[in-house]
N, C-alpha and C. Protein backbone atom coordinates (compact mmCIF):
# COMPACT_ATOMS: atom_id res chain seq x y z
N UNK A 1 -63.11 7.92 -18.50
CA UNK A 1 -62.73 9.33 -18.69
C UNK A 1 -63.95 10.25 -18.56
N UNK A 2 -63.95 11.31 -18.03
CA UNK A 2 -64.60 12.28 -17.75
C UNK A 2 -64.61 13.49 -19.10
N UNK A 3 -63.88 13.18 -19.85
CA UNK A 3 -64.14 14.17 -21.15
C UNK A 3 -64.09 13.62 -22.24
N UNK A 4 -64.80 13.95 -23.60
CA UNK A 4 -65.50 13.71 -24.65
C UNK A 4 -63.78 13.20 -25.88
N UNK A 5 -62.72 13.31 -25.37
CA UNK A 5 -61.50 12.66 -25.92
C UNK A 5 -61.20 11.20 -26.01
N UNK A 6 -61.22 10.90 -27.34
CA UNK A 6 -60.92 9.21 -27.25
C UNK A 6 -60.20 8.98 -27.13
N UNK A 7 -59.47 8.01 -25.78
CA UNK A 7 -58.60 7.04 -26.21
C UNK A 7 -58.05 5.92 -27.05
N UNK A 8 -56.50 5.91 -27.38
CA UNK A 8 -55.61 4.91 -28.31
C UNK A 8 -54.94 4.28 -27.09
N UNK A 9 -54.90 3.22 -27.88
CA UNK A 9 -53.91 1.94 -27.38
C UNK A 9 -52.58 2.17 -27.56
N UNK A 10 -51.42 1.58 -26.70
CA UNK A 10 -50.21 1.68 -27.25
C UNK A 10 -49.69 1.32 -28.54
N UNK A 11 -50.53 0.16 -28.45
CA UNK A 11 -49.97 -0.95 -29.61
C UNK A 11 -50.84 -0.12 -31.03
N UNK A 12 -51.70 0.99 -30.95
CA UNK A 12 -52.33 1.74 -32.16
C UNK A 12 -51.10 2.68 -32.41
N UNK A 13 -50.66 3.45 -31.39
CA UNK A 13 -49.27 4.19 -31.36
C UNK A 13 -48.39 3.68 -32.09
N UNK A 14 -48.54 2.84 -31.81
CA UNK A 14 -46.84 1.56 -32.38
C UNK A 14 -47.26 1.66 -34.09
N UNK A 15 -48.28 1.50 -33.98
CA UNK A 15 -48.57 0.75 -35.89
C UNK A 15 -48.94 2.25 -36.71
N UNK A 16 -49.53 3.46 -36.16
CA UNK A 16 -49.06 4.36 -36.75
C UNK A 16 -47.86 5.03 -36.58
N UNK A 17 -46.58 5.14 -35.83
CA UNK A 17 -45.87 5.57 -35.81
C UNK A 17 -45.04 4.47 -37.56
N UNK A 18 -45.31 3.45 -37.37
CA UNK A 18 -44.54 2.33 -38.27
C UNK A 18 -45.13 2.54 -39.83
N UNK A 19 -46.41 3.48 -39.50
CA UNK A 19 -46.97 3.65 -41.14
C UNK A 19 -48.13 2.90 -41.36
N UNK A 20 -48.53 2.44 -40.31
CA UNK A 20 -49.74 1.13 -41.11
C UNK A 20 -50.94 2.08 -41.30
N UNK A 21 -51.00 3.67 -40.87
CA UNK A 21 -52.22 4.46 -41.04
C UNK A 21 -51.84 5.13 -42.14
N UNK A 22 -51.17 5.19 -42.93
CA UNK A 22 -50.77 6.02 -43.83
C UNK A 22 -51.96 6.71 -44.49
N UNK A 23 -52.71 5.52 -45.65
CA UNK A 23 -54.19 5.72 -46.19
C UNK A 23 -54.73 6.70 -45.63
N UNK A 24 -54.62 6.77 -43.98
CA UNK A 24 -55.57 7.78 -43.55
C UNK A 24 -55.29 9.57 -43.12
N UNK A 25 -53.86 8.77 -42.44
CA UNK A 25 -53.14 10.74 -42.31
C UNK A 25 -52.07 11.18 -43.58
N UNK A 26 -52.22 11.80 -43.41
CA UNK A 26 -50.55 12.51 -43.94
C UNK A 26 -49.67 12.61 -43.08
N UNK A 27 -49.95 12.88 -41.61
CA UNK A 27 -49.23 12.91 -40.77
C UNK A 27 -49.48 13.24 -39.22
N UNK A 28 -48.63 12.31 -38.41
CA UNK A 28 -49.40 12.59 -37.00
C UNK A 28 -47.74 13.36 -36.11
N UNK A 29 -48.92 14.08 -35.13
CA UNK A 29 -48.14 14.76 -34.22
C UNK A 29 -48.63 13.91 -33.09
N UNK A 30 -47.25 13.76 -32.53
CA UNK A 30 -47.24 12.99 -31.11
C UNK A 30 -46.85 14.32 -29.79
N UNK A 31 -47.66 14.64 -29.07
CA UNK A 31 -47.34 15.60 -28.07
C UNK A 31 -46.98 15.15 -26.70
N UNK A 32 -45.98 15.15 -26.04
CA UNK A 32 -45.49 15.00 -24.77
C UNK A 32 -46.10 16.20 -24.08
N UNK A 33 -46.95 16.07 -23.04
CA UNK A 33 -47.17 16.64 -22.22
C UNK A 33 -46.26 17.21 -20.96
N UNK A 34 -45.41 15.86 -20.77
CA UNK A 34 -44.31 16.05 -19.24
C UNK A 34 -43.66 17.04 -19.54
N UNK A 35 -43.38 17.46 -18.22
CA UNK A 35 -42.27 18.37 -17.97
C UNK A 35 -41.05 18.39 -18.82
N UNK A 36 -40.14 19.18 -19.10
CA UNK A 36 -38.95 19.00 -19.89
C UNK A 36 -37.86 17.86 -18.87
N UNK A 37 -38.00 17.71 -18.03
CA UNK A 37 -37.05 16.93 -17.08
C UNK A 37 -37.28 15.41 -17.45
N UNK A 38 -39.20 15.16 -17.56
CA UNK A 38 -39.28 14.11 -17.94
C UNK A 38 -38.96 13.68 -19.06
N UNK A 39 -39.21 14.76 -20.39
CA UNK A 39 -39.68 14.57 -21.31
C UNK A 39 -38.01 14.01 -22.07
N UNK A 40 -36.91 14.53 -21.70
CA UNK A 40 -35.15 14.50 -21.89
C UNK A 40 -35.31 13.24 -21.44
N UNK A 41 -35.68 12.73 -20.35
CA UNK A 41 -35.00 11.77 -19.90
C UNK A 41 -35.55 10.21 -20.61
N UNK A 42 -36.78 10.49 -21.25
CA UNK A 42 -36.98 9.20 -22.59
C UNK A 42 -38.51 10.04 -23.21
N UNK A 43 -38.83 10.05 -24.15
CA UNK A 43 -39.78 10.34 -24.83
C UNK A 43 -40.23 9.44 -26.10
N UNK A 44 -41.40 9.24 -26.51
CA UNK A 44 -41.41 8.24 -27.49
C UNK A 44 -40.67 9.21 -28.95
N UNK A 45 -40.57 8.63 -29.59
CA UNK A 45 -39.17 9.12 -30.73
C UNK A 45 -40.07 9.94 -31.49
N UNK A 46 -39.38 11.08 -31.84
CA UNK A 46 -40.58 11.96 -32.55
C UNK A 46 -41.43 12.69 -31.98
N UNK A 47 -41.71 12.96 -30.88
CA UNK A 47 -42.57 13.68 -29.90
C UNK A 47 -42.03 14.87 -29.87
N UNK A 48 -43.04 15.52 -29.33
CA UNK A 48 -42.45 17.19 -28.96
C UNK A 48 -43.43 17.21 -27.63
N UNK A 49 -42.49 18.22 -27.19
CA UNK A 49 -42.86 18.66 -25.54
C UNK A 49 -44.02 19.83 -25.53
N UNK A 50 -44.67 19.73 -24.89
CA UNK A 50 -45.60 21.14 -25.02
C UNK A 50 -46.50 21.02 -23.44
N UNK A 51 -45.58 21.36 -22.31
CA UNK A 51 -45.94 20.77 -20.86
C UNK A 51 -46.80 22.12 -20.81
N UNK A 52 -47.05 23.16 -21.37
CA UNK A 52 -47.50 24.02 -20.94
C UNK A 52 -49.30 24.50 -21.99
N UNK A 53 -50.42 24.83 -21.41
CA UNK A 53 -51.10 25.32 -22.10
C UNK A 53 -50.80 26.07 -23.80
N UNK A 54 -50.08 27.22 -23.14
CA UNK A 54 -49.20 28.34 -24.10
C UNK A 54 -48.01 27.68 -25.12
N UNK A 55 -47.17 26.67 -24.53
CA UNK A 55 -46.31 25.64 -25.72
C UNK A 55 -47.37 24.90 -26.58
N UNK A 56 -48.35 24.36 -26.08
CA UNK A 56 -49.49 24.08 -26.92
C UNK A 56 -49.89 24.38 -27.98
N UNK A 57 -50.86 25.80 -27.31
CA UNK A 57 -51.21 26.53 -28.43
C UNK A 57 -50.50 26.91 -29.46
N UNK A 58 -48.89 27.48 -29.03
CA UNK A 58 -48.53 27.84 -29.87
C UNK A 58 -47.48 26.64 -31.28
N UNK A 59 -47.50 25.65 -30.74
CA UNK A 59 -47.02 24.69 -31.76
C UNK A 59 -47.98 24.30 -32.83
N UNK A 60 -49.27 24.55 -32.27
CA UNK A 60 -51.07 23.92 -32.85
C UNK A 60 -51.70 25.55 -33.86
N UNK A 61 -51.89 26.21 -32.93
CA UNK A 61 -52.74 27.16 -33.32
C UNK A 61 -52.12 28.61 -33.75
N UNK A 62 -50.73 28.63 -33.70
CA UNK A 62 -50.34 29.83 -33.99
C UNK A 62 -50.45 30.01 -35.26
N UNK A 63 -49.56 28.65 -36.31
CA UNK A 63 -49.71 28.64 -37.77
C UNK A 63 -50.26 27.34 -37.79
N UNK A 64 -51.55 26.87 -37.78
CA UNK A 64 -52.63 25.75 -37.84
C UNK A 64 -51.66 25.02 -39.22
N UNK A 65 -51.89 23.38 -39.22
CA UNK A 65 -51.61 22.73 -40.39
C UNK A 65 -53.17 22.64 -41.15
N UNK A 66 -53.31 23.19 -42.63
CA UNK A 66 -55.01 22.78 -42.61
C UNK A 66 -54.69 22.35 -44.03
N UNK A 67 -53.74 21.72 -44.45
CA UNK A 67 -53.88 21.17 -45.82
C UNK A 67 -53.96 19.69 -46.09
N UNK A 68 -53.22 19.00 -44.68
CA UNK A 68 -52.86 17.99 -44.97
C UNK A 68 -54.36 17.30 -43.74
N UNK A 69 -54.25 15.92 -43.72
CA UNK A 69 -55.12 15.14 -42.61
C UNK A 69 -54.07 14.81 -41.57
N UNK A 70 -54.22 15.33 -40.11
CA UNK A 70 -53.69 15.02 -39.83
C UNK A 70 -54.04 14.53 -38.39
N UNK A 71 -53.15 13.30 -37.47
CA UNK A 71 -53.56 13.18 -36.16
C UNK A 71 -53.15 13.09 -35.61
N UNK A 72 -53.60 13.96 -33.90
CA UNK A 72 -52.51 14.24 -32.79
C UNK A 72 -52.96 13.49 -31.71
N UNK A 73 -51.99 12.93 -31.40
CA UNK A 73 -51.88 12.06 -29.68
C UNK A 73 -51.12 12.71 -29.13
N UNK A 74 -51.85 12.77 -27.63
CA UNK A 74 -51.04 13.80 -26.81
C UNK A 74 -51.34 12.52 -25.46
N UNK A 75 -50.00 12.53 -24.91
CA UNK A 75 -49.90 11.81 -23.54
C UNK A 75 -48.78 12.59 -22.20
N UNK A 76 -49.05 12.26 -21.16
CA UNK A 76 -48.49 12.24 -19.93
C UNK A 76 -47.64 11.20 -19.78
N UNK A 77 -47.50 11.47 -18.24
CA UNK A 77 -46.73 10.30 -17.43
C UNK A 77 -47.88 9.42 -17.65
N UNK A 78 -49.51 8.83 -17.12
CA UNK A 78 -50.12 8.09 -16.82
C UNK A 78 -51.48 8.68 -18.08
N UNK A 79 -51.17 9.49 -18.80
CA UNK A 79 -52.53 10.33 -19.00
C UNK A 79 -53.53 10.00 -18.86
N UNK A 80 -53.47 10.55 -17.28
CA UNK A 80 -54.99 10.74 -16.32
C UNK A 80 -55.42 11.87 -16.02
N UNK A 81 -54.07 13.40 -16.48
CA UNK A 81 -54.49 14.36 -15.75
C UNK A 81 -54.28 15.60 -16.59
N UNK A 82 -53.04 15.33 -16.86
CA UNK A 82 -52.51 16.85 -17.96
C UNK A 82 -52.55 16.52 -19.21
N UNK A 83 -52.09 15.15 -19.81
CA UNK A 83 -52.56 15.06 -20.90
C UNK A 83 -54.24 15.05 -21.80
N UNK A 84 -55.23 14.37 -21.10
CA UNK A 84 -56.65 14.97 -21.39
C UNK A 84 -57.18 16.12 -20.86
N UNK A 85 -56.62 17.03 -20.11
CA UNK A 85 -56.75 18.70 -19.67
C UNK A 85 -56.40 19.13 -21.16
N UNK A 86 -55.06 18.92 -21.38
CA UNK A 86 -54.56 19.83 -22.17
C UNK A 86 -55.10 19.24 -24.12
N UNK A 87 -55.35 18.06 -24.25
CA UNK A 87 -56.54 17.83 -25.17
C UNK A 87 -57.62 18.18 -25.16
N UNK A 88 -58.67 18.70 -23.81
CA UNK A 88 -59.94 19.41 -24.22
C UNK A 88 -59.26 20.31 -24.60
N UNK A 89 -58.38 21.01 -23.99
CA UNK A 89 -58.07 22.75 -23.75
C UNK A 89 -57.93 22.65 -25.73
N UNK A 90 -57.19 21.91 -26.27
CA UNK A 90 -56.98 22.32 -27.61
C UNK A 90 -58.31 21.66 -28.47
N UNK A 91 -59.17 20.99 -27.71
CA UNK A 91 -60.34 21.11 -29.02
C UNK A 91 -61.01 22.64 -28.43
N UNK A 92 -61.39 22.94 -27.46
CA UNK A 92 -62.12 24.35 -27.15
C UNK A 92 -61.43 25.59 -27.89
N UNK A 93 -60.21 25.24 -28.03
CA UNK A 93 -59.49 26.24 -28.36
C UNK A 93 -59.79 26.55 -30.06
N UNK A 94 -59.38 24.87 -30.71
CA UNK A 94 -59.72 24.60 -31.80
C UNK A 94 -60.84 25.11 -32.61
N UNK A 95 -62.28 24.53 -31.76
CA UNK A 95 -63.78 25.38 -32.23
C UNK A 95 -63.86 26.90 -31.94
N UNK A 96 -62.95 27.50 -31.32
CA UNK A 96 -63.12 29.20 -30.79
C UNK A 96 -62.79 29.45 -32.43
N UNK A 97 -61.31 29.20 -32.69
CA UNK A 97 -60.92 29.36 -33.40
C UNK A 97 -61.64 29.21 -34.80
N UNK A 98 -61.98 28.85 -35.30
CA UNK A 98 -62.76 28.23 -36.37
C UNK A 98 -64.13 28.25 -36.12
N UNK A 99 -64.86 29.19 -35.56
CA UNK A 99 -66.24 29.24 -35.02
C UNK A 99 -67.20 29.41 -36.24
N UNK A 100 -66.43 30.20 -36.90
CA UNK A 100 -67.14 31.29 -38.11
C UNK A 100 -67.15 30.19 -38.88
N UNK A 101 -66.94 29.29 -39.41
CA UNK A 101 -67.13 27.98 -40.52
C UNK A 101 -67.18 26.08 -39.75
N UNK A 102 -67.86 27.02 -38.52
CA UNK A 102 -68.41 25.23 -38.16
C UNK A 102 -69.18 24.37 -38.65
N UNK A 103 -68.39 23.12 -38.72
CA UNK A 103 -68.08 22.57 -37.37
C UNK A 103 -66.75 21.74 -38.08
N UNK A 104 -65.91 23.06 -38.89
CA UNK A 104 -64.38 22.65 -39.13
C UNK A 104 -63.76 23.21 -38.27
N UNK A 105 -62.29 21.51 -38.15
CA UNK A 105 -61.63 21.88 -37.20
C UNK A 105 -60.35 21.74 -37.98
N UNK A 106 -58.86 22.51 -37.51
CA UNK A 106 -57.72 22.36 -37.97
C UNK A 106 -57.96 20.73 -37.48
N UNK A 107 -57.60 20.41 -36.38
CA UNK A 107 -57.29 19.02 -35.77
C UNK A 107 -58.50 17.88 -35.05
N UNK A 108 -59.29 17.46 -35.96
CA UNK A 108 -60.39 16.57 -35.88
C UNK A 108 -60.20 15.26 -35.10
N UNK A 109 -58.89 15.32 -35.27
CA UNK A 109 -58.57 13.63 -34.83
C UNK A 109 -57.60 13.92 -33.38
N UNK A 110 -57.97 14.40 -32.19
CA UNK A 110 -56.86 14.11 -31.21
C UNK A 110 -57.51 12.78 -30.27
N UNK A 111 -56.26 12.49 -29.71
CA UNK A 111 -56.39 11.46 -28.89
C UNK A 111 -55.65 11.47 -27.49
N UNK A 112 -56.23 10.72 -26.67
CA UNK A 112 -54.87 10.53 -25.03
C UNK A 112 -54.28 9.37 -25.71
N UNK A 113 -53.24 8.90 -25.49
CA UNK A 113 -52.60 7.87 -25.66
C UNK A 113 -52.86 7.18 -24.03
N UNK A 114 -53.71 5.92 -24.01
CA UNK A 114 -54.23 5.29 -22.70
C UNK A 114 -52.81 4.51 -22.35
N UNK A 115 -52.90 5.06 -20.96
CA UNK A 115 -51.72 4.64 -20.05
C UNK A 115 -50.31 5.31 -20.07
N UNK A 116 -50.82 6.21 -20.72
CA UNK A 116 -49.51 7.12 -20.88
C UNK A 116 -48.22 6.64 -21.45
N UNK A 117 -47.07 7.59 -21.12
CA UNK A 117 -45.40 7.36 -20.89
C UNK A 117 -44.88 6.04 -20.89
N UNK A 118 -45.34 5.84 -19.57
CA UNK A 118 -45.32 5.15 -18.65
C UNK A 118 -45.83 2.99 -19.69
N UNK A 119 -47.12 3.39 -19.94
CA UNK A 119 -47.43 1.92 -20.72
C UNK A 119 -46.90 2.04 -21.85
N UNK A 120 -47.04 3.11 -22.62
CA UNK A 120 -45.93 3.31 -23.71
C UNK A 120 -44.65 2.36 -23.61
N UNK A 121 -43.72 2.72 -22.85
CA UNK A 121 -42.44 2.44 -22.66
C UNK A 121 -42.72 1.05 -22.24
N UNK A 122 -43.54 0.63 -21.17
CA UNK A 122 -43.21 -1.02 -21.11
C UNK A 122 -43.54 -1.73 -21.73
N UNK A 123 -44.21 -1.38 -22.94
CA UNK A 123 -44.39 -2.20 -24.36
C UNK A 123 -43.51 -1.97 -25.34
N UNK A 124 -43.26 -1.06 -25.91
CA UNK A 124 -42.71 -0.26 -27.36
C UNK A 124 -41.39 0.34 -26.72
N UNK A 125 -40.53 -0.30 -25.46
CA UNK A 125 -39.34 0.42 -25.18
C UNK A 125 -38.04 1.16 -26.96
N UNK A 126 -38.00 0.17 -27.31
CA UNK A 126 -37.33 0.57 -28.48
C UNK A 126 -38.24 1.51 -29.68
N UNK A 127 -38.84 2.15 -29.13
CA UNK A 127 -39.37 3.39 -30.09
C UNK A 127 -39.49 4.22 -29.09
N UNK A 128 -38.75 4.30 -28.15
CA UNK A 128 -38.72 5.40 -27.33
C UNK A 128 -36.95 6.15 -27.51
N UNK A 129 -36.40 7.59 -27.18
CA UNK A 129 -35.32 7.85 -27.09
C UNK A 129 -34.79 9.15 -26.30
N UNK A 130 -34.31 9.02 -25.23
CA UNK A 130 -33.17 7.45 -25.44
C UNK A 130 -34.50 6.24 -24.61
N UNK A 131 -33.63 5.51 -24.63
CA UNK A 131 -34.88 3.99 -24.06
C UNK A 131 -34.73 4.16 -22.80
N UNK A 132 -35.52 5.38 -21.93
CA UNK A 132 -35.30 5.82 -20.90
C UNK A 132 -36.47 6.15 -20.42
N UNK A 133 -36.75 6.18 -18.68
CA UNK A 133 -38.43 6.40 -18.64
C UNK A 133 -38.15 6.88 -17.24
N UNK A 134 -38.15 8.57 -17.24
CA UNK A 134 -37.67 9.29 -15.74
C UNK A 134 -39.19 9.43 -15.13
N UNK A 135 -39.65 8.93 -13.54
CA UNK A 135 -40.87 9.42 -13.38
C UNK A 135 -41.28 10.47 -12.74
N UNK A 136 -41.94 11.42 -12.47
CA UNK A 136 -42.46 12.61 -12.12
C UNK A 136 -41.93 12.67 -10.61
């Protein structure tokens, strides 16, 4: 990868979606990057769509969560392209935001989910819904 965002494994996806991180978040946001066409046609369960810069921001930064710990994975079809775009775009956005009391961030913990949608689903099909995987 070409930007400072760490990648997760599917199988890390799998075991916090199931609770095994509990100790550590309060709660994670899973972000679908795809298009709404893709995103209907299977998404991992619990995800929200935010294909756009502006759906982004405004699910993240309009009313910030800052009480709880929390961590966001954001993936694509393959996330190779829009999903780590649109993860720098929300840490830059993140530090603008919060400049005046750095180097706090609402969201400390984002991640790409490596291999996207796409490896998602051919591992963890049954935590996806519906168990469906439309490609771009």
């Amino acid at each position: 990868p070409t930007d400072p965002i760490m990648r997760v494994e599917a199988s890390t996806v799998s075991d916090l979606l199931a609770g095994h991180y509990k100790g550590f978040y309060d709660e994670q946001i899973v972000i679908d990057c795809r298009f709404p066409y893709e995103y209907e046609g299977g998404h991992i369960a619990g995800a929200a769509n935010a294909p756009t810069l502006e759906a982004l921001e405004h699910m993240l930064l309009d009313r910030p969560i800052s009480d709880k710990r929390i961590v966001v994975i954001l993936h694509c079809e393959y996330s190779i392209q829009r999903a780590p775009s649109m993860a720098s775009h929300l840490r830059r956005r993140d530090r603008e935001v919060n400049m005046h009391r750095y180097p706090y961030l609402h969201y400390p913990e984002i991640y790409v989910l490596k291999g996207g949608y796409r490896n998602f689903f051919s591992q963890h099909k049954p935590l996806c819904e519906p168990q469906n995987y439309i490609e771009m």
